[in-house]
C-alpha atoms as a PDB file:
ATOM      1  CA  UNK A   1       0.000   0.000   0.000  1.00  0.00           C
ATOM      2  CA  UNK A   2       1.787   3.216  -0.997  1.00  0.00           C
ATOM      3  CA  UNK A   3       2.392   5.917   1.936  1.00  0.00           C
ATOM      4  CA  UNK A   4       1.821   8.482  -0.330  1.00  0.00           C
ATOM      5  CA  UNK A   5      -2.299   7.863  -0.509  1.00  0.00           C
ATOM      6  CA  UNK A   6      -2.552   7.250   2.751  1.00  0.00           C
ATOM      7  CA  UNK A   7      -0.881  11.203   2.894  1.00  0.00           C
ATOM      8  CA  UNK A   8      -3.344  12.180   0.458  1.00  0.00           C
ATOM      9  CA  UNK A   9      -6.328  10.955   2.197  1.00  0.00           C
ATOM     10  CA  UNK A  10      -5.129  12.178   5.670  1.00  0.00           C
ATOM     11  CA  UNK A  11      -5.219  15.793   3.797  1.00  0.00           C
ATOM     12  CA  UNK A  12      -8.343  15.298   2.346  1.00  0.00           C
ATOM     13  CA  UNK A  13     -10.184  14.441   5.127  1.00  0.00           C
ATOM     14  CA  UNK A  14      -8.906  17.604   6.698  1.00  0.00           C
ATOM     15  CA  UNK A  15      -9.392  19.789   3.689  1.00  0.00           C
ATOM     16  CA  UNK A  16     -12.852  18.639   3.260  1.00  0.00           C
ATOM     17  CA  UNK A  17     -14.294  18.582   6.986  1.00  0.00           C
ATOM     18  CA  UNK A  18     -14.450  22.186   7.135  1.00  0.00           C
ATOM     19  CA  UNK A  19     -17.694  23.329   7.416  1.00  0.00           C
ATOM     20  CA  UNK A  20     -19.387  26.186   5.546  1.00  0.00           C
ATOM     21  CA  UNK A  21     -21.811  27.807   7.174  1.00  0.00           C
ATOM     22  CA  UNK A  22     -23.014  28.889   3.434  1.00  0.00           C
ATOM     23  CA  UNK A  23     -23.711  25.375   2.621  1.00  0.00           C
ATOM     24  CA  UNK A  24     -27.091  24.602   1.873  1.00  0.00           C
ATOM     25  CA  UNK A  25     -28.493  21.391   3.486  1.00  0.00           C
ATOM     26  CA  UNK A  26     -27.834  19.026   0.443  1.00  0.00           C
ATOM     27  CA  UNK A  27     -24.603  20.389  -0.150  1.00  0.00           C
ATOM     28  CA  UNK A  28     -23.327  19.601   3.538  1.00  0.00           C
ATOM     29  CA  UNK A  29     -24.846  16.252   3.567  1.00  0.00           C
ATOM     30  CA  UNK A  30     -22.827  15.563   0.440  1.00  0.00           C
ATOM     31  CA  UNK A  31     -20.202  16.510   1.458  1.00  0.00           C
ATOM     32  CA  UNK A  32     -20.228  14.863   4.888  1.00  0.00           C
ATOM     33  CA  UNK A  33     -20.891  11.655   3.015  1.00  0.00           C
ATOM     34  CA  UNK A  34     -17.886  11.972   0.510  1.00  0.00           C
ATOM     35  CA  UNK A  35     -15.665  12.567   3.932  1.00  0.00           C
ATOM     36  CA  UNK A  36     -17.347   9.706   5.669  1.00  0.00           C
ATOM     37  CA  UNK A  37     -16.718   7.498   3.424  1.00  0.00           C
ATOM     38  CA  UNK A  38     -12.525   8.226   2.645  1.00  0.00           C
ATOM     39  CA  UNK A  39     -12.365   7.792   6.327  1.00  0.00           C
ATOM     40  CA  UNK A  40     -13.126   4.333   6.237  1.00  0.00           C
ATOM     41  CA  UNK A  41     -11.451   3.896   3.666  1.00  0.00           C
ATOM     42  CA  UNK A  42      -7.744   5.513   5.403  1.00  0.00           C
ATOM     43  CA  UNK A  43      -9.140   3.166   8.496  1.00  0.00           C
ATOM     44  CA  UNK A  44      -8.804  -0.034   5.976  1.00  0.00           C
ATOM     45  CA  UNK A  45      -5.848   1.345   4.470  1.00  0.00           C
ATOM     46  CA  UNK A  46      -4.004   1.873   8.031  1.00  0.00           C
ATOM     47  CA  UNK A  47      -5.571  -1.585   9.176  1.00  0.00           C
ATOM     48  CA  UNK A  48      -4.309  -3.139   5.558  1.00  0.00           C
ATOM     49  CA  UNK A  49      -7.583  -4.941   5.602  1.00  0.00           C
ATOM     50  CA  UNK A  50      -8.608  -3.439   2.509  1.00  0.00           C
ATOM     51  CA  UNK A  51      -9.149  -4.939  -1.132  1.00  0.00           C
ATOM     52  CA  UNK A  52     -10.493  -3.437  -4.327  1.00  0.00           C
ATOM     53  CA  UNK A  53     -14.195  -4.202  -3.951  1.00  0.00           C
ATOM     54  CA  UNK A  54     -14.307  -1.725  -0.698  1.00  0.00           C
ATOM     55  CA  UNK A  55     -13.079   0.680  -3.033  1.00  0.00           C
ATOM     56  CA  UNK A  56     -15.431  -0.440  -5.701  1.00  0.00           C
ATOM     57  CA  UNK A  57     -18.450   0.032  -3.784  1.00  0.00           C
ATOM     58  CA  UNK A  58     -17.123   3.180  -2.375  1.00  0.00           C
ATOM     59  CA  UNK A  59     -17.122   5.384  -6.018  1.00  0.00           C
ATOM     60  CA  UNK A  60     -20.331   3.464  -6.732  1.00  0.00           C
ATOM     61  CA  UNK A  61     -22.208   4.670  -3.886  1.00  0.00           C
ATOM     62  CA  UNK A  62     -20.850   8.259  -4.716  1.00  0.00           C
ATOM     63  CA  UNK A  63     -21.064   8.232  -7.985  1.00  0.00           C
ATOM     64  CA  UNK A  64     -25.205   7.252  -7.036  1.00  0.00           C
ATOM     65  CA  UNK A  65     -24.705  10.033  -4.959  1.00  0.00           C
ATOM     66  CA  UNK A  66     -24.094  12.406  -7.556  1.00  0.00           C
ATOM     67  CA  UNK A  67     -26.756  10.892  -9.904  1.00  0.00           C
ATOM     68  CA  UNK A  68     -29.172  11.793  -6.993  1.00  0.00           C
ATOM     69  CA  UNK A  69     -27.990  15.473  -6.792  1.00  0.00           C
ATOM     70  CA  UNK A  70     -28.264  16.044 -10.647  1.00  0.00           C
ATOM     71  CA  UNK A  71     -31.936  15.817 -10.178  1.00  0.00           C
ATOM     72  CA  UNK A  72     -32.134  17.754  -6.822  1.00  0.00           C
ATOM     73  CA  UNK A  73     -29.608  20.515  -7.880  1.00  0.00           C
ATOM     74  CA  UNK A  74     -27.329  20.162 -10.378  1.00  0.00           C
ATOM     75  CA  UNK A  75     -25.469  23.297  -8.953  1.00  0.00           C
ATOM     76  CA  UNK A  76     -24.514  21.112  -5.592  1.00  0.00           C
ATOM     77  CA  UNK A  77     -24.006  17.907  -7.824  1.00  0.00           C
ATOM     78  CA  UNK A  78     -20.880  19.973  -9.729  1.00  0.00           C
ATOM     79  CA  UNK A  79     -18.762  20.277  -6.893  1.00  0.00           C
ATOM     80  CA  UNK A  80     -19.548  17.109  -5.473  1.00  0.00           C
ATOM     81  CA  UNK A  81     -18.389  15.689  -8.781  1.00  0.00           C
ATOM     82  CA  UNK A  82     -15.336  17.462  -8.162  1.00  0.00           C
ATOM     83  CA  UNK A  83     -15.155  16.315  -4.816  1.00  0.00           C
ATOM     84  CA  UNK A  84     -15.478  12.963  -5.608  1.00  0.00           C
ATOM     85  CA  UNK A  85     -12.878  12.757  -8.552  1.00  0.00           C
ATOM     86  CA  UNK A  86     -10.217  14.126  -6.566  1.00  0.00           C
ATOM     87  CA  UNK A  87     -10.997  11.426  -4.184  1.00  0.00           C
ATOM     88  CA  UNK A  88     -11.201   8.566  -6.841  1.00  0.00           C
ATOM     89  CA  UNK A  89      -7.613   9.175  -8.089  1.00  0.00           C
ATOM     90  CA  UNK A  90      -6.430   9.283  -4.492  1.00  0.00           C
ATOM     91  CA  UNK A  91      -7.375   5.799  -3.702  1.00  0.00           C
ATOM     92  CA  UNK A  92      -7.373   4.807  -7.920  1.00  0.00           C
ATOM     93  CA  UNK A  93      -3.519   3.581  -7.506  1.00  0.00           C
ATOM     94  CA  UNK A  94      -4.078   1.344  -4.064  1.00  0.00           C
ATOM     95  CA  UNK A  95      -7.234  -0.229  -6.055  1.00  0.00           C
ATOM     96  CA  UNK A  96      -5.006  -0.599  -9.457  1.00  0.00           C
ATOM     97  CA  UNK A  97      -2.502  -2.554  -7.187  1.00  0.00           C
ATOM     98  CA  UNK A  98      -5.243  -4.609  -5.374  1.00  0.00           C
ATOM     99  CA  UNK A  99      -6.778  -5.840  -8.768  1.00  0.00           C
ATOM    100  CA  UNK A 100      -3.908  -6.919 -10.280  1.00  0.00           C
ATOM    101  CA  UNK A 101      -3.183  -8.880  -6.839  1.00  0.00           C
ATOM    102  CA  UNK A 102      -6.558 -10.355  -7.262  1.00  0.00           C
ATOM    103  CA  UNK A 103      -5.901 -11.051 -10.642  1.00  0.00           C
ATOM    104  CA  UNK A 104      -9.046  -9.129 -12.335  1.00  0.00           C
ATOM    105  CA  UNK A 105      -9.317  -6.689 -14.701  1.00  0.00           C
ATOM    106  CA  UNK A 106      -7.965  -2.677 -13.422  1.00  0.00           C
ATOM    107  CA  UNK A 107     -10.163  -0.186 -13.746  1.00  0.00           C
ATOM    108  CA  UNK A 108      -9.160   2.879 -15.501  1.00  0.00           C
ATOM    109  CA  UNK A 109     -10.031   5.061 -12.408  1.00  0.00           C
ATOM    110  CA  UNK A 110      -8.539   8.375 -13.698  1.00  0.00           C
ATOM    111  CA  UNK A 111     -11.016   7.725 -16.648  1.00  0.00           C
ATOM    112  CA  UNK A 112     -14.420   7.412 -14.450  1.00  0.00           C
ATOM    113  CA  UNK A 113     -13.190  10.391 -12.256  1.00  0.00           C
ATOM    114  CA  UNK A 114     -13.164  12.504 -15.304  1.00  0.00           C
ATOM    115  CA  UNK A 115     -16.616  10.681 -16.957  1.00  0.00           C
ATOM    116  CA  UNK A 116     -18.065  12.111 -13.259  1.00  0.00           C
ATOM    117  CA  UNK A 117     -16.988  15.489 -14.251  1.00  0.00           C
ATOM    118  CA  UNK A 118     -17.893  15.431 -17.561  1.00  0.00           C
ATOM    119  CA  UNK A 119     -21.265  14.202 -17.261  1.00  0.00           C
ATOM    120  CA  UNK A 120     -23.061  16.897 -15.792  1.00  0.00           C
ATOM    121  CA  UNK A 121     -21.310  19.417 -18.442  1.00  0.00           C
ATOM    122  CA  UNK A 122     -22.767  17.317 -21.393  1.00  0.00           C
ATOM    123  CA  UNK A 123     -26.335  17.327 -19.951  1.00  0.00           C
ATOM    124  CA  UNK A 124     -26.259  21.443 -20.385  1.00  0.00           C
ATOM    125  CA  UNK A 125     -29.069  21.693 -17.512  1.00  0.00           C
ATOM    126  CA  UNK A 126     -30.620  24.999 -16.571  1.00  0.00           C
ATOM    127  CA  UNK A 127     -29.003  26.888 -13.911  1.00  0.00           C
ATOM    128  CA  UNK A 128     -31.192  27.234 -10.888  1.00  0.00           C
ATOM    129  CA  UNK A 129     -31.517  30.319  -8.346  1.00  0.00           C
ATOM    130  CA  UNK A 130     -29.223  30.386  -5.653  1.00  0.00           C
ATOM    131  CA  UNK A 131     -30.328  28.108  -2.868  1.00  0.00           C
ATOM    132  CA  UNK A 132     -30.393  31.909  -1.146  1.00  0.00           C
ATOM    133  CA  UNK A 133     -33.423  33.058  -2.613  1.00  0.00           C
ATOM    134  CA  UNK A 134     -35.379  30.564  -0.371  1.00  0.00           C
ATOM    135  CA  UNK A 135     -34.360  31.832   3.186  1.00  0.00           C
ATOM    136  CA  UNK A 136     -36.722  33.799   4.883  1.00  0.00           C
ATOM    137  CA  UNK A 137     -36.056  36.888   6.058  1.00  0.00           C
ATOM    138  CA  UNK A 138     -36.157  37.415   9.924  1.00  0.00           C
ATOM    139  CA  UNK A 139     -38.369  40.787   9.145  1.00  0.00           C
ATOM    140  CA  UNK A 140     -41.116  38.833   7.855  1.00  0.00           C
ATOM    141  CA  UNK A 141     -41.244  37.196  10.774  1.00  0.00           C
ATOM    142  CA  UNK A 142     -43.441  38.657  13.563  1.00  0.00           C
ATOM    143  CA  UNK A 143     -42.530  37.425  17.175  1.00  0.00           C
ATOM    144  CA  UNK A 144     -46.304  36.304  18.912  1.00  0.00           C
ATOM    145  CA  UNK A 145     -44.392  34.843  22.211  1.00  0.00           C
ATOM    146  CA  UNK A 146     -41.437  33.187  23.921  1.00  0.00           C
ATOM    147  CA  UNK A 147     -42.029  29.483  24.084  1.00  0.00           C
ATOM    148  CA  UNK A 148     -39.250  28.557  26.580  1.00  0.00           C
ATOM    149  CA  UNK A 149     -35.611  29.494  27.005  1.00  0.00           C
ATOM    150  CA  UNK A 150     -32.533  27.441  27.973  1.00  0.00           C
ATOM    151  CA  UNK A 151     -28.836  26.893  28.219  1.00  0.00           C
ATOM    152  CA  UNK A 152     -28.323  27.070  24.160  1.00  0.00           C
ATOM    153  CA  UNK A 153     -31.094  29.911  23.429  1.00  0.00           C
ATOM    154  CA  UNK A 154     -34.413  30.427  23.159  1.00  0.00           C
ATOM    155  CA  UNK A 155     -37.669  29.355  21.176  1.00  0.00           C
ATOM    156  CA  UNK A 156     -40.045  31.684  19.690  1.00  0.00           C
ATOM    157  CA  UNK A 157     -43.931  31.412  18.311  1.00  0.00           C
ATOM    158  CA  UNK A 158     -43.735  33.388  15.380  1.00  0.00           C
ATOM    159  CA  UNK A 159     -46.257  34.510  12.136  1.00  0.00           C
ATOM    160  CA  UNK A 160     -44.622  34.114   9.084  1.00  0.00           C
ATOM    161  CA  UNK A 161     -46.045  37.209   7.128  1.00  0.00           C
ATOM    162  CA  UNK A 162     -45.889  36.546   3.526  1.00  0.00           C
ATOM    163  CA  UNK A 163     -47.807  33.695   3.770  1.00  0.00           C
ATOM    164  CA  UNK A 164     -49.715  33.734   7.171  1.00  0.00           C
ATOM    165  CA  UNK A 165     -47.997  30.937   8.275  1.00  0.00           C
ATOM    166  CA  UNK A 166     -47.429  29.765  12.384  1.00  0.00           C
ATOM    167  CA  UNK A 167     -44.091  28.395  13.195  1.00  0.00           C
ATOM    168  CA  UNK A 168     -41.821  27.957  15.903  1.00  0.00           C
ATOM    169  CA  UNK A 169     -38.111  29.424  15.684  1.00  0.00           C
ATOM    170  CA  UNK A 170     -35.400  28.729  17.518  1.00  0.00           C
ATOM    171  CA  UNK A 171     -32.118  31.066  18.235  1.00  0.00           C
ATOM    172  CA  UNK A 172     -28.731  29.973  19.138  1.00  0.00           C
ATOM    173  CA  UNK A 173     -26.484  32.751  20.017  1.00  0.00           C
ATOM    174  CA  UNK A 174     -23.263  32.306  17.829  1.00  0.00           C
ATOM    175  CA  UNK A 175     -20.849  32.108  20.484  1.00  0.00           C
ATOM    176  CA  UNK A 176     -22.548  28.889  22.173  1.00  0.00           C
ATOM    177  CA  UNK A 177     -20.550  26.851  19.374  1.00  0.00           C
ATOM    178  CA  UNK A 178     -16.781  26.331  19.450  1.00  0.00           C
ATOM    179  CA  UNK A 179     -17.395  24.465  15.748  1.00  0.00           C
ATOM    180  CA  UNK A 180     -19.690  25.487  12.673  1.00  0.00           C
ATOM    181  CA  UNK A 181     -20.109  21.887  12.016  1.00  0.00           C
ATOM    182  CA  UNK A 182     -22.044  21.692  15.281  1.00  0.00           C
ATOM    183  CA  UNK A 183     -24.449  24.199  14.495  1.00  0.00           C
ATOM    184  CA  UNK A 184     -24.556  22.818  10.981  1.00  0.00           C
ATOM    185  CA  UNK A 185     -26.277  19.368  12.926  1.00  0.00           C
ATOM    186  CA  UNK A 186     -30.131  21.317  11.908  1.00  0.00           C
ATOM    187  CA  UNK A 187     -29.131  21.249   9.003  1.00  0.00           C
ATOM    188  CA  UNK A 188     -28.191  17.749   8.440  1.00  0.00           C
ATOM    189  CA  UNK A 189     -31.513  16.753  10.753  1.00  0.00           C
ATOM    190  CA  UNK A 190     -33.465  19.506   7.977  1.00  0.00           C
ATOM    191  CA  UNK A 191     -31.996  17.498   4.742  1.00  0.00           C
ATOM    192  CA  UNK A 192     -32.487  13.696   5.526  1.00  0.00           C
ATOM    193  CA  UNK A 193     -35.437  13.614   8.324  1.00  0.00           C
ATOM    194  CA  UNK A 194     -39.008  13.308   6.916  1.00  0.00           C
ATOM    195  CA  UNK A 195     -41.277  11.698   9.014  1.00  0.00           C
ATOM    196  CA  UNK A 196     -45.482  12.676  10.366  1.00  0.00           C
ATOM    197  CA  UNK A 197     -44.351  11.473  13.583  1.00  0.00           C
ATOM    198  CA  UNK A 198     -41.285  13.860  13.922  1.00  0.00           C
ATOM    199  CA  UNK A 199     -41.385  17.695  14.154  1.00  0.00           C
ATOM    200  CA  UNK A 200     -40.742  19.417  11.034  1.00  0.00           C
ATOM    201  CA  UNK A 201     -37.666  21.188   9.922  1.00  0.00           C
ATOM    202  CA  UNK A 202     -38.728  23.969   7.319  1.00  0.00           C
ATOM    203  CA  UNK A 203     -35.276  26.183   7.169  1.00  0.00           C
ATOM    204  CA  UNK A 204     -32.076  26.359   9.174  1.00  0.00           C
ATOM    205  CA  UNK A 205     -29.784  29.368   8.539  1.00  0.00           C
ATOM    206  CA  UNK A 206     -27.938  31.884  10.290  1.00  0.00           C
ATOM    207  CA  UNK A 207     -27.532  35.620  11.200  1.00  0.00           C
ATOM    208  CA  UNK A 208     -25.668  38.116  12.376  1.00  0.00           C
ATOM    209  CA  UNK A 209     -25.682  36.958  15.956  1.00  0.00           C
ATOM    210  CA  UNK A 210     -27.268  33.970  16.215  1.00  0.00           C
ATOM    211  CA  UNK A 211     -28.503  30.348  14.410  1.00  0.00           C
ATOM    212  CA  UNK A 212     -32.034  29.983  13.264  1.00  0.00           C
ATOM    213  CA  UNK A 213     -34.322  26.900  12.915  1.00  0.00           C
ATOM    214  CA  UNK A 214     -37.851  27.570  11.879  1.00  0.00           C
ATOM    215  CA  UNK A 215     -39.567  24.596  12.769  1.00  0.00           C
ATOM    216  CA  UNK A 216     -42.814  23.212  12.636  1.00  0.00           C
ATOM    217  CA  UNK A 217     -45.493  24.141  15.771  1.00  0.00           C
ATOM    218  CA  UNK A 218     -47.527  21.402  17.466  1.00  0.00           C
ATOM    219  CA  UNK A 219     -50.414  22.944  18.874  1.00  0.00           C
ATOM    220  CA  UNK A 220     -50.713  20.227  21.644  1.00  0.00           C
ATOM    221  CA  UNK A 221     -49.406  19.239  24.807  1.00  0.00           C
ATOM    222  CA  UNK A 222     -46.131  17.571  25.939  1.00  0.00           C
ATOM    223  CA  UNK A 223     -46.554  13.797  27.254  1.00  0.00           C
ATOM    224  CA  UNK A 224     -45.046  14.877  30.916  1.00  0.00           C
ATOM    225  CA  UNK A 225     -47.371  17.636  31.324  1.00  0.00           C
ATOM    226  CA  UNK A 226     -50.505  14.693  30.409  1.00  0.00           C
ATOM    227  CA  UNK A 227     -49.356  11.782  32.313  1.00  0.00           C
ATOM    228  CA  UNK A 228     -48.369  14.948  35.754  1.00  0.00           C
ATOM    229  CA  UNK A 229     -52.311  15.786  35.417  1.00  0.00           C
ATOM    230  CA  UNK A 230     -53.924  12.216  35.086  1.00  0.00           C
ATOM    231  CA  UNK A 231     -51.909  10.196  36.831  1.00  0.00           C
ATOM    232  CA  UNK A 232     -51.370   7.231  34.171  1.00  0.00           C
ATOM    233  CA  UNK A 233     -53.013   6.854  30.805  1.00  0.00           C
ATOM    234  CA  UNK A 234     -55.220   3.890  29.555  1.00  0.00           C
ATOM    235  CA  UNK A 235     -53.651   0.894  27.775  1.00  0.00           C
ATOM    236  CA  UNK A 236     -55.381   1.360  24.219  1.00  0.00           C
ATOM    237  CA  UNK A 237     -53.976   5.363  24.644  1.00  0.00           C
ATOM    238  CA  UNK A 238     -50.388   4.241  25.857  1.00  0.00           C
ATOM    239  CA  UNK A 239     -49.971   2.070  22.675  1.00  0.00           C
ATOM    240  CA  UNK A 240     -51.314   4.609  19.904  1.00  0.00           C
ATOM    241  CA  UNK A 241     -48.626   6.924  21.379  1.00  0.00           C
ATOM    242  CA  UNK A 242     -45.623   3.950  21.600  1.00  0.00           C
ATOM    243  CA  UNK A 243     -46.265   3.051  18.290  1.00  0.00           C
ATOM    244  CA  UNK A 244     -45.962   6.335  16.989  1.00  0.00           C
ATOM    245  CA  UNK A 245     -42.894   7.230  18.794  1.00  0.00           C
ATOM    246  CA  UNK A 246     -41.508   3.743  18.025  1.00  0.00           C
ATOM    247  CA  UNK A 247     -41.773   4.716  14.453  1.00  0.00           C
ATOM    248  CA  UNK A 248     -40.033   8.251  14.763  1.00  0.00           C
ATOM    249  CA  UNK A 249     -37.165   6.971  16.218  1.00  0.00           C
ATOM    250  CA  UNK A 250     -36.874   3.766  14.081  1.00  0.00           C
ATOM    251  CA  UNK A 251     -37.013   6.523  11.079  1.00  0.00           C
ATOM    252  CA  UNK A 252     -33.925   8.296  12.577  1.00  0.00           C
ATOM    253  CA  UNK A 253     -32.207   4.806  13.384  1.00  0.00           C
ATOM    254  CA  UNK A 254     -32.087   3.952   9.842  1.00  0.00           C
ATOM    255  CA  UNK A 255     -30.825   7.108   8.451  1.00  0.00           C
ATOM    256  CA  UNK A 256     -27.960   6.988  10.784  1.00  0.00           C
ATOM    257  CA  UNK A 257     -29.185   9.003  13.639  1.00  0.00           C
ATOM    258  CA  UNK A 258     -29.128   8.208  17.829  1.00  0.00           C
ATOM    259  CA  UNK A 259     -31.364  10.653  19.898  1.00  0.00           C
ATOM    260  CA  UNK A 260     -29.589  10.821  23.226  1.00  0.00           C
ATOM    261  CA  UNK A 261     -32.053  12.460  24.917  1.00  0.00           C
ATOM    262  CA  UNK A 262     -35.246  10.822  24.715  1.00  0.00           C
ATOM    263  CA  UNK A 263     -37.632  12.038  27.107  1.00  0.00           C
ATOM    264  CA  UNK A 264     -41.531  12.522  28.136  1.00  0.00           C
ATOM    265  CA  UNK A 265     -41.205  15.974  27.583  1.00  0.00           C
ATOM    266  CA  UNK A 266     -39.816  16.096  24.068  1.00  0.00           C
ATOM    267  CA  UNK A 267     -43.255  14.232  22.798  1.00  0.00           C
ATOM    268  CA  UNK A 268     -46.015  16.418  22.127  1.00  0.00           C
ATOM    269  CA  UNK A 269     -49.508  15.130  22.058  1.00  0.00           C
ATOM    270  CA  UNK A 270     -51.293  16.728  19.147  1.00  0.00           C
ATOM    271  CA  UNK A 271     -55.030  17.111  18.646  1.00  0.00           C
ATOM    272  CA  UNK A 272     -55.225  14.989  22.008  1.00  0.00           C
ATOM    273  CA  UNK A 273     -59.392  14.502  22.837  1.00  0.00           C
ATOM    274  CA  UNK A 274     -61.217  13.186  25.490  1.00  0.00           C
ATOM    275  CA  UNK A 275     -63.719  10.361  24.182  1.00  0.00           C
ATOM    276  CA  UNK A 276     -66.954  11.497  25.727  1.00  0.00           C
ATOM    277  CA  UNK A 277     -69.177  10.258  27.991  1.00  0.00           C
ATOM    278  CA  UNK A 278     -73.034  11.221  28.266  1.00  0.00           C
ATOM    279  CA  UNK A 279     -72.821  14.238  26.179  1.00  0.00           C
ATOM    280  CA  UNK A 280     -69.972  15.962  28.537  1.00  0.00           C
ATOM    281  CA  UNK A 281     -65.984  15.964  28.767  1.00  0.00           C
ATOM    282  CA  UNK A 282     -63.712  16.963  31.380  1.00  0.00           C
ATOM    283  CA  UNK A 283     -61.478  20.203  31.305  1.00  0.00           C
ATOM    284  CA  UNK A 284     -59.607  21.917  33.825  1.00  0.00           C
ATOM    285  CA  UNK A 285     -57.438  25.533  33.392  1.00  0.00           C
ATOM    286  CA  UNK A 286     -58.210  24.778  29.612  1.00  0.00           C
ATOM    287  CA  UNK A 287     -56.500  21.704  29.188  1.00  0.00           C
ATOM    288  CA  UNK A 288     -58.621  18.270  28.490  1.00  0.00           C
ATOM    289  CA  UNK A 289     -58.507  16.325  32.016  1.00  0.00           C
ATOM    290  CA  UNK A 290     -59.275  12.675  31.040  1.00  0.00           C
ATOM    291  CA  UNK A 291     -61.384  10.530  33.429  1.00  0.00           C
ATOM    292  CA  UNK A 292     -60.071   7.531  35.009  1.00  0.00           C
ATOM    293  CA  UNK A 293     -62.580   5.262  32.783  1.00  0.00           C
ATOM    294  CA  UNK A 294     -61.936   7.152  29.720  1.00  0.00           C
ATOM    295  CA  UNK A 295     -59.675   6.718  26.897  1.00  0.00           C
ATOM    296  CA  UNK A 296     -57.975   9.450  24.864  1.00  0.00           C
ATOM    297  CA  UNK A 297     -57.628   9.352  21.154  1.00  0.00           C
ATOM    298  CA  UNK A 298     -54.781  10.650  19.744  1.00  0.00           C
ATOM    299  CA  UNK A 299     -54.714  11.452  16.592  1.00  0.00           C
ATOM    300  CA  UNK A 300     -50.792  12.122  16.583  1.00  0.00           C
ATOM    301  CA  UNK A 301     -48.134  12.370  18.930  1.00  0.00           C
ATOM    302  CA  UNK A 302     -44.726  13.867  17.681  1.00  0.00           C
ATOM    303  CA  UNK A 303     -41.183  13.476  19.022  1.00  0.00           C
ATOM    304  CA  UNK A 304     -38.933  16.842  19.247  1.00  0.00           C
ATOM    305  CA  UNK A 305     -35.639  15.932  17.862  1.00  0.00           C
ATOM    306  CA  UNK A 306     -33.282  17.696  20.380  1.00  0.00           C
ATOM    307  CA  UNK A 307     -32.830  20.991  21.945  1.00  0.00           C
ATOM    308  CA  UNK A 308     -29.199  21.212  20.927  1.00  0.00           C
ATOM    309  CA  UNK A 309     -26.979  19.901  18.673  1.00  0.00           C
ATOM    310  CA  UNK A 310     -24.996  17.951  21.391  1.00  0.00           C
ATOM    311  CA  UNK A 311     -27.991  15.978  21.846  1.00  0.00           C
ATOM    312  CA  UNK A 312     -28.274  14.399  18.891  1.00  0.00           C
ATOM    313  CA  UNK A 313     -25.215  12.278  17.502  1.00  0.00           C
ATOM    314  CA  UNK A 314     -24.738  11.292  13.709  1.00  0.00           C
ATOM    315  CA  UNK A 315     -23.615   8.064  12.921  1.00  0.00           C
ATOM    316  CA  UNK A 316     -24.187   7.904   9.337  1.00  0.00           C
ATOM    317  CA  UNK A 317     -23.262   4.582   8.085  1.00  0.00           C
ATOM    318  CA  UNK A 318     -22.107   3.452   4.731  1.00  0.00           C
ATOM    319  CA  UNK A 319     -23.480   1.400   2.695  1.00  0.00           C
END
């Protein structure tokens, strides 16, 4: 195995770990990818358990990558085709050596690193608007009340004027982060989650001062605040809500992503109801109080991600 790709990879990784923070969420997911997968591949090479189908299957899943982003945004698929031939005649000599140790035919890997390049220039697609164009300004925002406030900022109930539209934001002040690439985590979250039973993710950028998340707003009540008021919660209610939740986080399992901070409070009941009996249901201070015989329907119960990046960890696996 040659020192000098195992060099080249080393200084790779580093070159292309630094974040952006003027990334847009498909462009930092593809580029997190491309850097996830040369580490394992430096891990192989340092381990010398490598051989030339890891490598294979490495340009193939990028190259799949690429063919996904040429439909998205071909504008974001350019430099990841860059990104990925630079990294495909790195490793192209240590998989020209392992095929002709395995005796099968070598792959001309200069030749598909340029064929990556090359393919978006021969499809001549329209240039799109600047991924800009789509982030909300904070003025057409108008502030309706705090939600809560912690440790890593606060969270805002907000009108989003242009289109009438409730939402919840959240601020980080800048200086909470030591590392962009931790307050880039929303934005990972933003580009790969998509689930009913998870909370919505409908922009992340920044500003002067501080990180913004506009996120979706559950007009509902969180499972603590339910199950501090009744007491416990029927069977037939407990498993409508389990399932749901069980779903969420399965959904963020297989996309590569561990919630460490899973917790009563983070799962809001939405459109909870009280099934009524004899033409009456039970409230108290506003807030549905469910009798001991009753059972609540719940139409849809939805887990809160995290509060801060350092609560969720990525583990995005290749494959």
């Amino acid at each position: 195995i040659p020192k000098t790709a195992i060099v080249l990879l080393e200084f790779f990784i580093k070159r292309e770990s630094k974040v952006s923070l003027l990334r847009d969420p498909l462009s930092h997911f593809c580029q997190e990818e491309v850097v996830l997968h040369a580490q394992e591949c430096l891990l192989k090479l340092n381990k010398q358990v490598i051989n030339f189908q890891d490598v294979r299957d490495m340009v193939e899943n990028l190259v799949a990558l690429h063919n996904m982003c040429i439909k998205k945004n071909p504008d974001v698929a350019k430099t990841l085709g860059l990104t990925v031939r630079k990294l495909t005649i790195i490793v192209g000599e240590v998989a020209g050596n392992l095929e002709k140790l395995a005796e099968v035919p070598v792959t001309d890997w200069m030749a598909i690193g340029d064929a990556i390049v090359s393919k978006l220039e021969q499809m001549n697609l329209p240039k799109q608007p600047p991924y800009t164009t789509f982030i909300p300004k904070m003025r057409d925002f108008k502030s309706l009340k705090m939600l809560g406030a912690g440790g890593f900022g606060a969270v805002y109930l907000a009108n989003y004027k242009p289109a009438n539209f409730v939402a919840t934001i959240k601020l980080v002040a800048m200086d909470r982060f030591s590392k962009h690439k931790q307050a880039a985590m929303d934005k990972v979250v933003a580009s790969v989650v998509r689930n009913p039973f998870l909370v919505k993710y409908y922009s992340c950028f920044c500003v002067k001062e501080a990180y913004v998340t506009i996120m979706e707003y559950i007009a509902g009540l969180d499972l603590m605040r339910v199950v501090t008021m009744e007491g416990y919660l029927e069977i037939d209610a407990v498993q409508v809500i389990m399932a749901q939740l069980i779903l969420a986080v399965e959904h963020m399992h297989l996309r590569g992503f561990l919630h460490r901070d899973i917790k009563v409070s983070k799962a809001s009941l939405a459109n909870l109801k009280s099934v009524q009996y004899g033409g009456g249901s039970h409230r108290k201070n506003g807030v549905a109080s469910i009798p001991k015989p009753t059972v609540p329907t719940v139409r849809r119960s939805k887990l809160l991600l995290c509060d801060s990046p350092e609560e969720a960890e990525i583990t995005r696996v290749v494959t």
